[in-house]
C-alpha atoms as a PDB file:
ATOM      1  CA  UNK A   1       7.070 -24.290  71.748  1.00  0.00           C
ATOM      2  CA  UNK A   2       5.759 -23.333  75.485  1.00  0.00           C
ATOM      3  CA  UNK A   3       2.261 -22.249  76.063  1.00  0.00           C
ATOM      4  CA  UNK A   4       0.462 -21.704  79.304  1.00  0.00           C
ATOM      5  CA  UNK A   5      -3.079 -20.876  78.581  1.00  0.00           C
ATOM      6  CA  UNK A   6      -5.139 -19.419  81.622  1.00  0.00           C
ATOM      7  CA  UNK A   7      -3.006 -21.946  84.315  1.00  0.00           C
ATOM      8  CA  UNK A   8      -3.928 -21.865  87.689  1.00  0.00           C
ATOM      9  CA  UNK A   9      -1.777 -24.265  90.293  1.00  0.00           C
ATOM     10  CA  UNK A  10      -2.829 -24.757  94.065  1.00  0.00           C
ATOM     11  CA  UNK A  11      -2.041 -26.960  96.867  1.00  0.00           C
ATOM     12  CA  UNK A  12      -3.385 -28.145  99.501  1.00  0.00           C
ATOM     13  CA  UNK A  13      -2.841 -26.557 103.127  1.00  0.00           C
ATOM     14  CA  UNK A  14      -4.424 -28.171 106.127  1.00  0.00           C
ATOM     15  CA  UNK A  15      -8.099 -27.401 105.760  1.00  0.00           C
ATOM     16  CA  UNK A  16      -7.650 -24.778 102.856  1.00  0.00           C
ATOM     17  CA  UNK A  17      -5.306 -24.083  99.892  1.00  0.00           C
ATOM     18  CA  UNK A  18      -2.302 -21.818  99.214  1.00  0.00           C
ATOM     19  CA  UNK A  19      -2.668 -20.469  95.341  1.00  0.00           C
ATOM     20  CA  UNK A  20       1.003 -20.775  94.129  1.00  0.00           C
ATOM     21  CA  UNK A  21       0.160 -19.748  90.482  1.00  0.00           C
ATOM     22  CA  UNK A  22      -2.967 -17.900  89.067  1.00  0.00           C
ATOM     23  CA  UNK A  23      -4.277 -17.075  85.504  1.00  0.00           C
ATOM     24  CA  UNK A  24      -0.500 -17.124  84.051  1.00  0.00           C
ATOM     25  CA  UNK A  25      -0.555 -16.805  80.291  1.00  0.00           C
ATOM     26  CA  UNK A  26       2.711 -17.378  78.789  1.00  0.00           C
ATOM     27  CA  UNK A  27       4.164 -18.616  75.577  1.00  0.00           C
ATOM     28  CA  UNK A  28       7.794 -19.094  74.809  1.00  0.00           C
ATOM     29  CA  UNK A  29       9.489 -19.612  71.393  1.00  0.00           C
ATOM     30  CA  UNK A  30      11.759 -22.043  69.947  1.00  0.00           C
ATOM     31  CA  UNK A  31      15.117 -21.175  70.454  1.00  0.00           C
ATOM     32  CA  UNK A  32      14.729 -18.199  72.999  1.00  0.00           C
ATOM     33  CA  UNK A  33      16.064 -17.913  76.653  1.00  0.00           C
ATOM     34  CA  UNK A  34      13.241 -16.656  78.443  1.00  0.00           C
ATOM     35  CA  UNK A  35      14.283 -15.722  82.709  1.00  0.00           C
ATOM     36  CA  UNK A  36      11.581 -16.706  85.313  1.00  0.00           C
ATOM     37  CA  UNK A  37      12.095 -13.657  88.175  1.00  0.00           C
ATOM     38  CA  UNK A  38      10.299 -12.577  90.901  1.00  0.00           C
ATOM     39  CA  UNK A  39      10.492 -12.700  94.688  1.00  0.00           C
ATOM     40  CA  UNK A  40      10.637 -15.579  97.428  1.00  0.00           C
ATOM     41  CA  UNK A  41       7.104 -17.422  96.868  1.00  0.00           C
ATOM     42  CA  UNK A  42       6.284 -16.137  93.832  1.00  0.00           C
ATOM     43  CA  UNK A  43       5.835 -19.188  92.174  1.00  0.00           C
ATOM     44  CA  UNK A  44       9.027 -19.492  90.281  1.00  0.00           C
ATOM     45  CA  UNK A  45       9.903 -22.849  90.814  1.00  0.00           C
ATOM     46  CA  UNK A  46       5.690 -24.449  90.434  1.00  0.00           C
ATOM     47  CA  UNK A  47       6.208 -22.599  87.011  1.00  0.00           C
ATOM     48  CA  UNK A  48       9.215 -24.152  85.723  1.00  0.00           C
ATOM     49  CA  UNK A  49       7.803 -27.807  87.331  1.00  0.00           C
ATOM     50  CA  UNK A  50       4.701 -27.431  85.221  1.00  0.00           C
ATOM     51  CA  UNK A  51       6.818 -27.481  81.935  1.00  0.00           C
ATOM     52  CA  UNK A  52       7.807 -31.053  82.621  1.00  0.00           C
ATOM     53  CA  UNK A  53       4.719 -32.283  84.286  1.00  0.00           C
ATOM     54  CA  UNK A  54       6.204 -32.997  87.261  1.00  0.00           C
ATOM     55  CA  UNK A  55       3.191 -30.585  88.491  1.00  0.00           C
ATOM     56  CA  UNK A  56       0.117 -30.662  87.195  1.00  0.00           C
ATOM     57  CA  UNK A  57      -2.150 -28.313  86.679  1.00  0.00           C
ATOM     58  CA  UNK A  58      -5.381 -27.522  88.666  1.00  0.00           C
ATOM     59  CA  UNK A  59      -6.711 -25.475  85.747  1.00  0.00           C
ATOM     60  CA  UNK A  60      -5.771 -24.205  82.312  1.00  0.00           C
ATOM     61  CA  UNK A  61      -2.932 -25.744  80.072  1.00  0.00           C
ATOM     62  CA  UNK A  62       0.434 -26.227  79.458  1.00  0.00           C
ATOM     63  CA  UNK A  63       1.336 -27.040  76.056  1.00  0.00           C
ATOM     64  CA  UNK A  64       4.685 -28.290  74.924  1.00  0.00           C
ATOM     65  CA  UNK A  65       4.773 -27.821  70.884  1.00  0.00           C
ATOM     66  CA  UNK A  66       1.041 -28.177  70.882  1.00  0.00           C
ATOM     67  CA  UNK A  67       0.712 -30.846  73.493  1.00  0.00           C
ATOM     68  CA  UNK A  68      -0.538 -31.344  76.888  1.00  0.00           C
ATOM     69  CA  UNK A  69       1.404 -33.688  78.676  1.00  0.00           C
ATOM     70  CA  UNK A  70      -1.735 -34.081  81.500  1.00  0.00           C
ATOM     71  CA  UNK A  71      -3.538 -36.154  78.423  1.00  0.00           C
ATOM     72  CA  UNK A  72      -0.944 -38.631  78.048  1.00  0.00           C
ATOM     73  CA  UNK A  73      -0.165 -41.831  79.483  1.00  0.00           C
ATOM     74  CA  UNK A  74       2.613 -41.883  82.080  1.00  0.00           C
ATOM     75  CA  UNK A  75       4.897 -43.965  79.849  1.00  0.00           C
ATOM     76  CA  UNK A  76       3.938 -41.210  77.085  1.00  0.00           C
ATOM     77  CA  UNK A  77       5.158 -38.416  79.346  1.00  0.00           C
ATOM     78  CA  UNK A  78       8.269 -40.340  80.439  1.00  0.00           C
ATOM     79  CA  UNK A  79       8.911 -40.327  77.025  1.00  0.00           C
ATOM     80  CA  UNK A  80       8.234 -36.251  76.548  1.00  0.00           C
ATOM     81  CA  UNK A  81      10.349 -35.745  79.693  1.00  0.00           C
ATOM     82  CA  UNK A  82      13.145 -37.723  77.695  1.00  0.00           C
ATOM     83  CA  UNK A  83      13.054 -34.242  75.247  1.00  0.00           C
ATOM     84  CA  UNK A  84      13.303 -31.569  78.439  1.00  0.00           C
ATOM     85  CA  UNK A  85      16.131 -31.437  80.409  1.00  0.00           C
ATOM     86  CA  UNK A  86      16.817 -30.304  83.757  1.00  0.00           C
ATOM     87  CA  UNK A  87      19.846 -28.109  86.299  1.00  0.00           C
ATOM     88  CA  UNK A  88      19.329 -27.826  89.464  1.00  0.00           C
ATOM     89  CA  UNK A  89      20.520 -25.018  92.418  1.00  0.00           C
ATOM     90  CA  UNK A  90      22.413 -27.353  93.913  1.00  0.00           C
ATOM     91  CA  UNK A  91      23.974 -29.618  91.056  1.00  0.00           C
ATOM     92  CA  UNK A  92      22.355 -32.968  92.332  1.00  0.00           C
ATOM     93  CA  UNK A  93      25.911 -35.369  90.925  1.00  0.00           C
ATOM     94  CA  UNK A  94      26.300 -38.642  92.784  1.00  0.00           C
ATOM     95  CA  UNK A  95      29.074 -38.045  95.174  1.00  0.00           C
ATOM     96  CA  UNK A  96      30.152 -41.577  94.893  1.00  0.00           C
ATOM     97  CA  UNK A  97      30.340 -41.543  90.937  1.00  0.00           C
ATOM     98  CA  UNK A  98      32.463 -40.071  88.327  1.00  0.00           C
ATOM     99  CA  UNK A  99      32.113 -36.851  86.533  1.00  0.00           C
ATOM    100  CA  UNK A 100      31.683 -39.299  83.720  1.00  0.00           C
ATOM    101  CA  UNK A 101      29.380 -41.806  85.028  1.00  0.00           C
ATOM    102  CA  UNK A 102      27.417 -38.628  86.591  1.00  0.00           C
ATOM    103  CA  UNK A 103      26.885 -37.309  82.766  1.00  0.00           C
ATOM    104  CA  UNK A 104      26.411 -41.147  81.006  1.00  0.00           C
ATOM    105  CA  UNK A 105      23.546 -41.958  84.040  1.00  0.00           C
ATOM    106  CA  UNK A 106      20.837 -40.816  81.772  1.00  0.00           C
ATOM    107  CA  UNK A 107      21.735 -42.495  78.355  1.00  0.00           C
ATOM    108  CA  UNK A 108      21.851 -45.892  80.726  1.00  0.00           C
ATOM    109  CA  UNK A 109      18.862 -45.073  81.978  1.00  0.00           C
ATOM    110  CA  UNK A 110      18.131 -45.297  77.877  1.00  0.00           C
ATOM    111  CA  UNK A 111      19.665 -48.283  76.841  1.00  0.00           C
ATOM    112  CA  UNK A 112      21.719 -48.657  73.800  1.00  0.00           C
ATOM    113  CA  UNK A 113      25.437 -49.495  73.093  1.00  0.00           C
ATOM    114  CA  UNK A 114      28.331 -48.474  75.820  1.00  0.00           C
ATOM    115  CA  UNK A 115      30.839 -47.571  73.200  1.00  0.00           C
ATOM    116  CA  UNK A 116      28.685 -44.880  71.442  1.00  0.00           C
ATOM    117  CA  UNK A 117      26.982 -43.615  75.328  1.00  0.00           C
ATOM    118  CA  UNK A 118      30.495 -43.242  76.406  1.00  0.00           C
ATOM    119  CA  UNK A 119      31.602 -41.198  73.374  1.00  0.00           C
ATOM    120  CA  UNK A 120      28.319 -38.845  73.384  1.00  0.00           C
ATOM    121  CA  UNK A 121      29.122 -37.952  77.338  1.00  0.00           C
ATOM    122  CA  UNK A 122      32.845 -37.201  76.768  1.00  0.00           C
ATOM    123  CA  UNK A 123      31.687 -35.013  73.579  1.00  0.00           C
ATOM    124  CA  UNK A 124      29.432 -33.405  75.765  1.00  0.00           C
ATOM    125  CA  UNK A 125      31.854 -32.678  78.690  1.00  0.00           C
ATOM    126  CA  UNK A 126      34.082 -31.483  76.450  1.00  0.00           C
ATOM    127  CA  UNK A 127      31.448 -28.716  75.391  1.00  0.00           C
ATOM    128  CA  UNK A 128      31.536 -27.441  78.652  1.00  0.00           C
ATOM    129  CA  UNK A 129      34.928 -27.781  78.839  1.00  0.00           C
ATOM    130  CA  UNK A 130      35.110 -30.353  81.801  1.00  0.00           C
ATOM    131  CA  UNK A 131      36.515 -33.344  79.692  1.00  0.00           C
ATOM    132  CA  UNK A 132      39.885 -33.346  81.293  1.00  0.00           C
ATOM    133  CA  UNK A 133      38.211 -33.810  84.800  1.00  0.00           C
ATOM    134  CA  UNK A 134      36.416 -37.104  83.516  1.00  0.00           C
ATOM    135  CA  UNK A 135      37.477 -39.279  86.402  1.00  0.00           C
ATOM    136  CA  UNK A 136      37.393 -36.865  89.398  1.00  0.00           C
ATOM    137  CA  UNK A 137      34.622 -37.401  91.991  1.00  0.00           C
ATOM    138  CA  UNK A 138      32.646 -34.237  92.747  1.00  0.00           C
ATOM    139  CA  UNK A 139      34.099 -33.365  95.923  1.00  0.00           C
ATOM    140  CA  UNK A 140      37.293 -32.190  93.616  1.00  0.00           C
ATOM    141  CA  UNK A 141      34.986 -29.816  91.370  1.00  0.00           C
ATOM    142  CA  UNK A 142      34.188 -26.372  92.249  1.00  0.00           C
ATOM    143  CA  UNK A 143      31.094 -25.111  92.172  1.00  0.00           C
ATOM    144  CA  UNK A 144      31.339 -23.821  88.897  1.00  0.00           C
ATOM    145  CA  UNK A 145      32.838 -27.450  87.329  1.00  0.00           C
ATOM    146  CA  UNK A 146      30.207 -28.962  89.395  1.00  0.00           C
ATOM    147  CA  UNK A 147      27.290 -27.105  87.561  1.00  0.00           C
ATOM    148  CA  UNK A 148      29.346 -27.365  84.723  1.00  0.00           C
ATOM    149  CA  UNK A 149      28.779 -31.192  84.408  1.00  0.00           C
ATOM    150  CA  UNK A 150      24.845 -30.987  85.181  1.00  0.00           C
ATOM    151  CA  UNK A 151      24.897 -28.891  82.037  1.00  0.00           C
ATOM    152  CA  UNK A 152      26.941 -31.304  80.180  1.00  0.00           C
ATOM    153  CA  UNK A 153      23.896 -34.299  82.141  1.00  0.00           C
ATOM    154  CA  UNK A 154      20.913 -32.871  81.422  1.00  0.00           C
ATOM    155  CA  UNK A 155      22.331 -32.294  77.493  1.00  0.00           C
ATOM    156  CA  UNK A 156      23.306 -35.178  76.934  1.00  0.00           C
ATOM    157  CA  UNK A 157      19.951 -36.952  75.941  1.00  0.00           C
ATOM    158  CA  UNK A 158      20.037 -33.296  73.395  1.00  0.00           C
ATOM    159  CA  UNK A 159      17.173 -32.288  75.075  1.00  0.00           C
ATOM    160  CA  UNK A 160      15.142 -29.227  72.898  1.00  0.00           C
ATOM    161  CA  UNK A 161      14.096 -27.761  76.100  1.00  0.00           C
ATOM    162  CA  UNK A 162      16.758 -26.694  79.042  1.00  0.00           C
ATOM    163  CA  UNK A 163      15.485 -25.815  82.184  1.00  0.00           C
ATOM    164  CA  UNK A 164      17.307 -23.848  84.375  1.00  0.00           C
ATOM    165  CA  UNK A 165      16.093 -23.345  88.266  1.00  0.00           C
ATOM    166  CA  UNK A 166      18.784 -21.151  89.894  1.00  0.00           C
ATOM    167  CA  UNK A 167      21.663 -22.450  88.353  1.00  0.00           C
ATOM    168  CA  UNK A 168      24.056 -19.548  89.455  1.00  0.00           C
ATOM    169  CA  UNK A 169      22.795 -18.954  93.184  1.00  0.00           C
ATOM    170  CA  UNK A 170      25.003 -20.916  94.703  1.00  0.00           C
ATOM    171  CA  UNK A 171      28.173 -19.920  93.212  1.00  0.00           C
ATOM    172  CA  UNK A 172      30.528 -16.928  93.101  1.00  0.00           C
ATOM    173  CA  UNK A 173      30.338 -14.144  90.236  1.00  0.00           C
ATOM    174  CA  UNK A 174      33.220 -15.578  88.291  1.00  0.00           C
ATOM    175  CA  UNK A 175      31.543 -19.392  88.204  1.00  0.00           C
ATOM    176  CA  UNK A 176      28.275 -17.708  87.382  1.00  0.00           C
ATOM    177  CA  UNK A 177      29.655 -15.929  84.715  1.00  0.00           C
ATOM    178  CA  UNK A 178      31.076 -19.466  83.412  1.00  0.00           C
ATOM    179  CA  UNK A 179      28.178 -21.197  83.975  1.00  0.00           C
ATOM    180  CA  UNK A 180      25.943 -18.237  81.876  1.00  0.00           C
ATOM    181  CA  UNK A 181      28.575 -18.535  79.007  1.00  0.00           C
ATOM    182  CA  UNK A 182      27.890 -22.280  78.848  1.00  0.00           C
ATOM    183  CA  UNK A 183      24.399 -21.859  78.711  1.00  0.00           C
ATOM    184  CA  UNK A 184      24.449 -19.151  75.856  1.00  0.00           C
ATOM    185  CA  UNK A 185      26.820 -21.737  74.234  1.00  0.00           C
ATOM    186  CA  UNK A 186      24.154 -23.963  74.742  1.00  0.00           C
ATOM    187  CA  UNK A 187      21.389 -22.092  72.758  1.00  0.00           C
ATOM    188  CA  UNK A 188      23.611 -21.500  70.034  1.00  0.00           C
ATOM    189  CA  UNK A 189      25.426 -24.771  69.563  1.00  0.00           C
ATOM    190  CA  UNK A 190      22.452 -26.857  70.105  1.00  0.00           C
ATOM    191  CA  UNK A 191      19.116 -24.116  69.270  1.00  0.00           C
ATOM    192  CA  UNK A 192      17.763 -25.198  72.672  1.00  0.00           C
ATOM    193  CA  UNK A 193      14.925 -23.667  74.277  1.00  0.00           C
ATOM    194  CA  UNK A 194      16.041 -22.676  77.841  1.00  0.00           C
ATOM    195  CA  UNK A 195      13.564 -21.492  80.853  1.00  0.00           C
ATOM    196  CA  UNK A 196      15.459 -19.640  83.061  1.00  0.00           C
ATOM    197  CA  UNK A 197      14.654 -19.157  87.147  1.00  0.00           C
ATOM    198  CA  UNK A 198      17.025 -16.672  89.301  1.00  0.00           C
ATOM    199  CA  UNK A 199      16.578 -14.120  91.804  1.00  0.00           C
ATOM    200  CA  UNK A 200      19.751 -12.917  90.123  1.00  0.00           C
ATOM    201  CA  UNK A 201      17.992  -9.816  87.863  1.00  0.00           C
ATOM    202  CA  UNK A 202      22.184  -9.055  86.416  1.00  0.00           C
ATOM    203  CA  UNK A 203      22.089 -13.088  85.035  1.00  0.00           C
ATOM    204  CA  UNK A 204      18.904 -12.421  83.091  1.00  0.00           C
ATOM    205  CA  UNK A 205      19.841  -9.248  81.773  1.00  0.00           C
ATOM    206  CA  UNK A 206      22.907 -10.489  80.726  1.00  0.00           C
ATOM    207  CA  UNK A 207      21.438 -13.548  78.752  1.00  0.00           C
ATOM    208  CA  UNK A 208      18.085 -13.691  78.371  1.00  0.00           C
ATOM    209  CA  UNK A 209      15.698 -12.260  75.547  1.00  0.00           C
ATOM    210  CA  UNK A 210      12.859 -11.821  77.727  1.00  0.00           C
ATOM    211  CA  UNK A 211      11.899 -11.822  81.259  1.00  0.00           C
ATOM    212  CA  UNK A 212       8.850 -12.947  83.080  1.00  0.00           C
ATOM    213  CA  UNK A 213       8.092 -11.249  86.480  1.00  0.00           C
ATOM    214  CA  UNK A 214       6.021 -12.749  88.971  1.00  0.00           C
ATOM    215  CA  UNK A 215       4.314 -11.374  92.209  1.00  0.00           C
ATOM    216  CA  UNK A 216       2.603 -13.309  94.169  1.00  0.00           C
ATOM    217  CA  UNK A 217       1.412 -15.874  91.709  1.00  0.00           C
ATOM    218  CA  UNK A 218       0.946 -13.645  89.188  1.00  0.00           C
ATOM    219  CA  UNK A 219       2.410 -12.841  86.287  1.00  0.00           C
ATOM    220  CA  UNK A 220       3.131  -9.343  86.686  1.00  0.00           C
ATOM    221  CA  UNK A 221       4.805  -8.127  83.956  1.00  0.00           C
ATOM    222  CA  UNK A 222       6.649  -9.732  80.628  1.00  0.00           C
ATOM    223  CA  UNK A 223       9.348  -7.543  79.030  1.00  0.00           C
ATOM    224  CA  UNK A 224      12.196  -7.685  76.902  1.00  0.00           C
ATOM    225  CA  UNK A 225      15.550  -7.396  77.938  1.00  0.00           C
ATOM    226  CA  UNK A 226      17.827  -4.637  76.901  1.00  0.00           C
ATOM    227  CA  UNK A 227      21.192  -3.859  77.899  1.00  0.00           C
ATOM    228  CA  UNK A 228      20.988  -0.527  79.828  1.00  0.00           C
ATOM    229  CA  UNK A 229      23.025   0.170  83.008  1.00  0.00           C
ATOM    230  CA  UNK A 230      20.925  -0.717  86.261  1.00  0.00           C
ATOM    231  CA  UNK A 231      19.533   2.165  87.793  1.00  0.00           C
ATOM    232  CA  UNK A 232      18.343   2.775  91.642  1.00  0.00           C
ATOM    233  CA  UNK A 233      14.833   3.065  91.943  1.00  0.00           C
ATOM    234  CA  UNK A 234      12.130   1.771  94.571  1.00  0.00           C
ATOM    235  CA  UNK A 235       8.851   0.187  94.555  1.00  0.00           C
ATOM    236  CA  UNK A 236       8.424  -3.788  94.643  1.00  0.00           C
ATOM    237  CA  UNK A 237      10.245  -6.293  93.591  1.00  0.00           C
ATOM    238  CA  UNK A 238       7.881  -6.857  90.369  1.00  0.00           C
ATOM    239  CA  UNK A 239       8.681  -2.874  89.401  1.00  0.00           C
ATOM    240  CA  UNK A 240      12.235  -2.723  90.322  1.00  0.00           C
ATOM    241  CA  UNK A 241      12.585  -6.177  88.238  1.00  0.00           C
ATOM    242  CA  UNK A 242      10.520  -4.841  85.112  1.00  0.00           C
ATOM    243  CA  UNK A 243      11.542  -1.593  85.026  1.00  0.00           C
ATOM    244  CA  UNK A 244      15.623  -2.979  85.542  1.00  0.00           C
ATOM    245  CA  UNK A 245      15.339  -5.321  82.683  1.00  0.00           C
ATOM    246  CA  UNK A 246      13.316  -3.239  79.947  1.00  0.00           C
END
């Protein structure tokens, strides 16, 4: 589904460059929640950027089932992108639009017939269970209901990949514990493929089949997740993370 094959991502910093990936090798099935964790500046974010080619990168390959997007034209990978979806940290709605209008903005973008758009976001925001708050504005959602009806946008299109970059940071344990249960709903309901990024270790155990850890770049360690209770130990944050998730 997702391979990165030897993928190497820098930018550019004044007169030299900051290495924000390096070598990462990583493939990802169909169907599995893989979580993205590792400190500040590991490269978290550039990671989950790369799946959707809104990053390219400066060496190796990212595959998405068998293709690389770099090798396509840009109305080819607007079309790809059309198959990934996205939820973001901080929910990104249009203040000034409905919780409706916020979740039918991408099948406009799409075209096709108002009657059957309109039905497809209200089936959709009743999967998360936000249907009866249709025609509130956003600044009468919590945070939970908020990230609540990204999920419901960025599904709407039935996107095979979900990608995830800290969808729970910004809310309180209860909401993140809503938000997770949508998201396993998600993968079940729909078989999606969801990428995962949180600083939260507790959110990936509690969902995710595996768990990537990176340090600096690099992909430190890559371990499935089992359900023990936490444990205290010490180290860095790459052997606290691995050795708290295996």
């Amino acid at each position: 589904m997702i391979q990165f094959r030897h993928v190497t991502k820098t930018f550019p910093q004044g007169r030299s460059t900051v290495t924000a990936l390096e070598d990462i090798d990583l493939t990802i099935a169909e169907n599995e929640m893989v979580g993205i964790v590792g400190a500040s500046g590991s490269g978290k974010s550039t990671l989950l950027r790369l799946i959707n080619h809104l990053e390219a990168p400066t060496s190796g390959t990212v595959l998405v089932d068998g293709e690389d997007l770099s090798t396509l034209t840009p109305r080819a990978q607007r079309e790809r992108r059309r198959g990934i979806g996205m939820v973001f940290q901080q929910f990104n709605l249009l203040a000034n639009s409905t919780v409706l209008d916020n979740v039918l903005m991408p099948l406009r973008l799409q075209g096709g017939r108002g009657a059957a758009r309109r039905e497809t976001a209200l089936q959709m925001l009743d999967f998360v269970r936000m249907a009866d708050h249709r025609d509130k504005h956003p600044a009468r959602l919590s945070g939970g209901e908020k990230q609540r009806v990204a999920i419901a946008r960025a599904l709407v299109t039935r996107p095979r990949i979900l990608l995830a970059d800290e969808p729970t940071s910004a809310l309180d344990s209860g909401h993140s514990d809503d938000v997770m249960a949508v998201l396993r709903e998600v993968r079940t309901e729909f078989r999606t493929t969801i990428v995962l990024v949180s600083h939260a270790l507790d959110v990936v155990k509690s969902s995710c089949d595996r768990a990537a850890v990176l340090e600096h770049g690099r992909l430190a360690a890559l371990t499935d997740v089992t359900p023990p209770p936490p444990r205290e130990q010490g180290g860095s944050y790459a052997e606290r993370a691995t050795e708290f998730l295996a």
